[in-house]
N, C-alpha and C. Protein backbone atom coordinates (compact mmCIF):
# COMPACT_ATOMS: atom_id res chain seq x y z
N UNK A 1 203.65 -51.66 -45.22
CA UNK A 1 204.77 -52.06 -46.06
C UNK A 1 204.77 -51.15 -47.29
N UNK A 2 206.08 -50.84 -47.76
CA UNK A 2 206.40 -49.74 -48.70
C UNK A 2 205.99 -50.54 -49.98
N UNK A 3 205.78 -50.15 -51.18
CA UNK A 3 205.38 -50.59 -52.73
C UNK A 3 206.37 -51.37 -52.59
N UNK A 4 207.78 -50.66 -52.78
CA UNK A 4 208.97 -51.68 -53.47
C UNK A 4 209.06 -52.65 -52.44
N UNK A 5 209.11 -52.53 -51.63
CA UNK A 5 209.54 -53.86 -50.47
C UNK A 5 208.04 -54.37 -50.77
N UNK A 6 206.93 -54.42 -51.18
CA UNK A 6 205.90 -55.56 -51.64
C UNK A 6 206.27 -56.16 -53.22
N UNK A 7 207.00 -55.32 -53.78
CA UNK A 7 207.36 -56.28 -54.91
C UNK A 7 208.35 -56.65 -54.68
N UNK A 8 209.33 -56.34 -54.23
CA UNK A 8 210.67 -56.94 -53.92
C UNK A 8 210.59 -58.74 -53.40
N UNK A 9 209.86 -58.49 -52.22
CA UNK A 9 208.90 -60.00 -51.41
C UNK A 9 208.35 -60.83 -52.65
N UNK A 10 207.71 -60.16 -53.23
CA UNK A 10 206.58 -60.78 -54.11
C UNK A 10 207.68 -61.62 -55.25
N UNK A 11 209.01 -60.95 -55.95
CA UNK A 11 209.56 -61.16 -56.39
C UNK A 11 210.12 -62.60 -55.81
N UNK A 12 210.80 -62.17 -54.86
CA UNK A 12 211.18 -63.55 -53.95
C UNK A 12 210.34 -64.28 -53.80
N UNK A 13 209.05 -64.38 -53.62
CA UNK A 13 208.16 -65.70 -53.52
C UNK A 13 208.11 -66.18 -54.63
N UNK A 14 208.40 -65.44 -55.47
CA UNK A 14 207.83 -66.22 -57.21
C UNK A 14 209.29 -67.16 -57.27
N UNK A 15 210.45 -66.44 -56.84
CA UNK A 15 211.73 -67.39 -57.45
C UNK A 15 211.67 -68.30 -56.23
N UNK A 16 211.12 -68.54 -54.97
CA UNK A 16 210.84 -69.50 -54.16
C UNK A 16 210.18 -70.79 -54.89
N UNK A 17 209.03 -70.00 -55.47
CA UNK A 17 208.13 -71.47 -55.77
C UNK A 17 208.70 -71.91 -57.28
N UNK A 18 209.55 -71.07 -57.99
CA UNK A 18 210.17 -71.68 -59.82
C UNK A 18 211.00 -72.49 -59.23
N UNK A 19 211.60 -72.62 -57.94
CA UNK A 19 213.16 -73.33 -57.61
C UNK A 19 211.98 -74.58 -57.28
N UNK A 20 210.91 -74.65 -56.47
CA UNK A 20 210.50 -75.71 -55.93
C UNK A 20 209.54 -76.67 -57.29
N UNK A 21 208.92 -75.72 -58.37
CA UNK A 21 208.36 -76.42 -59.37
C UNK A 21 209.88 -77.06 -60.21
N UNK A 22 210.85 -76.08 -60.46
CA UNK A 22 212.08 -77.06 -61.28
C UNK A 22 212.44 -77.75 -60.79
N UNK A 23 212.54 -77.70 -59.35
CA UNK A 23 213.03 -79.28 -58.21
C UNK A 23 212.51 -80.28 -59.19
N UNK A 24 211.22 -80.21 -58.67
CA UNK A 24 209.97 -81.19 -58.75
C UNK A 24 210.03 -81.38 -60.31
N UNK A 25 210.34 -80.84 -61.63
CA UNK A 25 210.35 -81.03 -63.12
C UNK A 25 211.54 -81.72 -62.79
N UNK A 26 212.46 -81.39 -62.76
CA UNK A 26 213.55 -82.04 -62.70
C UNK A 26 213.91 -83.54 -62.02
N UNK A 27 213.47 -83.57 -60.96
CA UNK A 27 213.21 -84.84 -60.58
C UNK A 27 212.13 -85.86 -61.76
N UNK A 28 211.31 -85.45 -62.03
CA UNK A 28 210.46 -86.36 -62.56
C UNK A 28 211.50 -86.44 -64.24
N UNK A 29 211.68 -86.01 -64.57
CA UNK A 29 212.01 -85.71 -65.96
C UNK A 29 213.67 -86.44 -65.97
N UNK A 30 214.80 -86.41 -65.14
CA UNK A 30 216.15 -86.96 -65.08
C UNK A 30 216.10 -87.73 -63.36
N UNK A 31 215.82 -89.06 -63.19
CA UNK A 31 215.81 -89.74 -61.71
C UNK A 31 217.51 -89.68 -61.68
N UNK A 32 217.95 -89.55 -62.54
CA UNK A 32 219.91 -89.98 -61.91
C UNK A 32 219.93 -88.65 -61.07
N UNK A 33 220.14 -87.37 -61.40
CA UNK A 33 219.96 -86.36 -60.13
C UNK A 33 219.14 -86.37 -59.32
N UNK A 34 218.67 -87.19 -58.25
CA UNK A 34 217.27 -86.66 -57.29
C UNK A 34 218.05 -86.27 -56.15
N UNK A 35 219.26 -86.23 -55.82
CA UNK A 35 219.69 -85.45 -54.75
C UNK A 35 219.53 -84.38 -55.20
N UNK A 36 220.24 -83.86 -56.48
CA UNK A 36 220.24 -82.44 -56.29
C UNK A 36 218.98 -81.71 -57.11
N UNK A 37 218.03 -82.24 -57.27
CA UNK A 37 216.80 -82.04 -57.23
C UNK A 37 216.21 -81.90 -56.02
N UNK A 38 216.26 -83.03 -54.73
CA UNK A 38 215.90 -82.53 -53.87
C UNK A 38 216.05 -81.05 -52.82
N UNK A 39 217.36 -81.06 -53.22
CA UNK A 39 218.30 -80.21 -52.07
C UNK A 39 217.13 -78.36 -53.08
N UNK A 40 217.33 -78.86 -54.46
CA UNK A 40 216.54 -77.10 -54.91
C UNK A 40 214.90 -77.45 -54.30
N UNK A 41 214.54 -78.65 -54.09
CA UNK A 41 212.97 -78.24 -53.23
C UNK A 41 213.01 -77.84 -52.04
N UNK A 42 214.11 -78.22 -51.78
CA UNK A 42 214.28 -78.35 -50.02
C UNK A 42 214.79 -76.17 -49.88
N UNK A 43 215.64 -76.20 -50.94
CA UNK A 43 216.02 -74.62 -51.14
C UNK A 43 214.60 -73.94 -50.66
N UNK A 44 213.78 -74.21 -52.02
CA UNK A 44 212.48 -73.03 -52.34
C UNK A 44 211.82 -73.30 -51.77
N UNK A 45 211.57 -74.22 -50.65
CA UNK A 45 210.55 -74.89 -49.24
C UNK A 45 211.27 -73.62 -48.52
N UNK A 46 212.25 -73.81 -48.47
CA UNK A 46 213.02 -73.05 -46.93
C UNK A 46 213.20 -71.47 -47.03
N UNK A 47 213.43 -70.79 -48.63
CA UNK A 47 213.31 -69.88 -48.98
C UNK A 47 211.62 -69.24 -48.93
N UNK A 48 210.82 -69.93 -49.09
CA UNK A 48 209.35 -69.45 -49.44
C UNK A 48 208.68 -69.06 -47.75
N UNK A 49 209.35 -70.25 -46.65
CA UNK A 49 209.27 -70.18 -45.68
C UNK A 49 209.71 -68.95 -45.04
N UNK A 50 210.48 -68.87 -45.05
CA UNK A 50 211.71 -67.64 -44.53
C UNK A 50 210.61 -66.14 -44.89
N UNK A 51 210.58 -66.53 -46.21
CA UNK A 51 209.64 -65.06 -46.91
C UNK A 51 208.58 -64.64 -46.35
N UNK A 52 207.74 -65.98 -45.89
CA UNK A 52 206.49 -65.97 -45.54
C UNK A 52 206.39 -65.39 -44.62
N UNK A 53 206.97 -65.60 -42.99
CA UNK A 53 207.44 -65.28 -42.12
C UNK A 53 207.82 -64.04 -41.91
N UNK A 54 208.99 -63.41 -42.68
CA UNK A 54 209.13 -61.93 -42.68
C UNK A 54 208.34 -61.35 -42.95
N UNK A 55 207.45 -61.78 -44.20
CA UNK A 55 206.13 -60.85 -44.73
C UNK A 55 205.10 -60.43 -43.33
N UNK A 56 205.11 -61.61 -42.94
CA UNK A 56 203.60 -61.75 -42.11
C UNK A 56 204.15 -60.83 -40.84
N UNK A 57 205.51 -60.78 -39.84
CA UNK A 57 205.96 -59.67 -39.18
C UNK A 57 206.03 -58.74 -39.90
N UNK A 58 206.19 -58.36 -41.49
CA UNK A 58 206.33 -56.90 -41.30
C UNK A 58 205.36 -56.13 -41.58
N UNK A 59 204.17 -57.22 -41.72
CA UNK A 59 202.52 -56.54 -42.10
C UNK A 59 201.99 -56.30 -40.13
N UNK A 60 202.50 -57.56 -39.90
CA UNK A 60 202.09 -57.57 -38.59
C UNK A 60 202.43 -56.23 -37.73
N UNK A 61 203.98 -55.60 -37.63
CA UNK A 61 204.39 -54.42 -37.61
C UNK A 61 203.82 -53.22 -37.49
N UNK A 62 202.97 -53.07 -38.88
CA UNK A 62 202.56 -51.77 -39.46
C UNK A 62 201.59 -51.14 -38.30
């Protein structure tokens, strides 16, 4: 894997897991939104997933 496409990834995992920690702040901190608190964990679950996955084929790849 090229430098920039490892920070590029790396980049994306970090805004994966800020969407899933503000879910999770947000929920605890305002209960009247927990839908749409849930739906940003459920985002950065599914986003972090997705990442993970591509990463691991395109190391797998090399």
């Amino acid at each position: 894997m090229r430098k920039w496409q490892e920070l590029i990834l790396n980049s994306l995992l970090n805004f994966s897991m800020a969407l899933v920690a503000g879910g999770f702040l947000k929920l605890v901190l305002d209960k009247g939104s927990a839908i749409s608190s849930v739906i940003v964990i459920v985002c950065g679950v599914y986003l972090f997933g997705f990442l993970s996955i591509l990463t691991y084929n395109s190391d797998k790849g090399k």
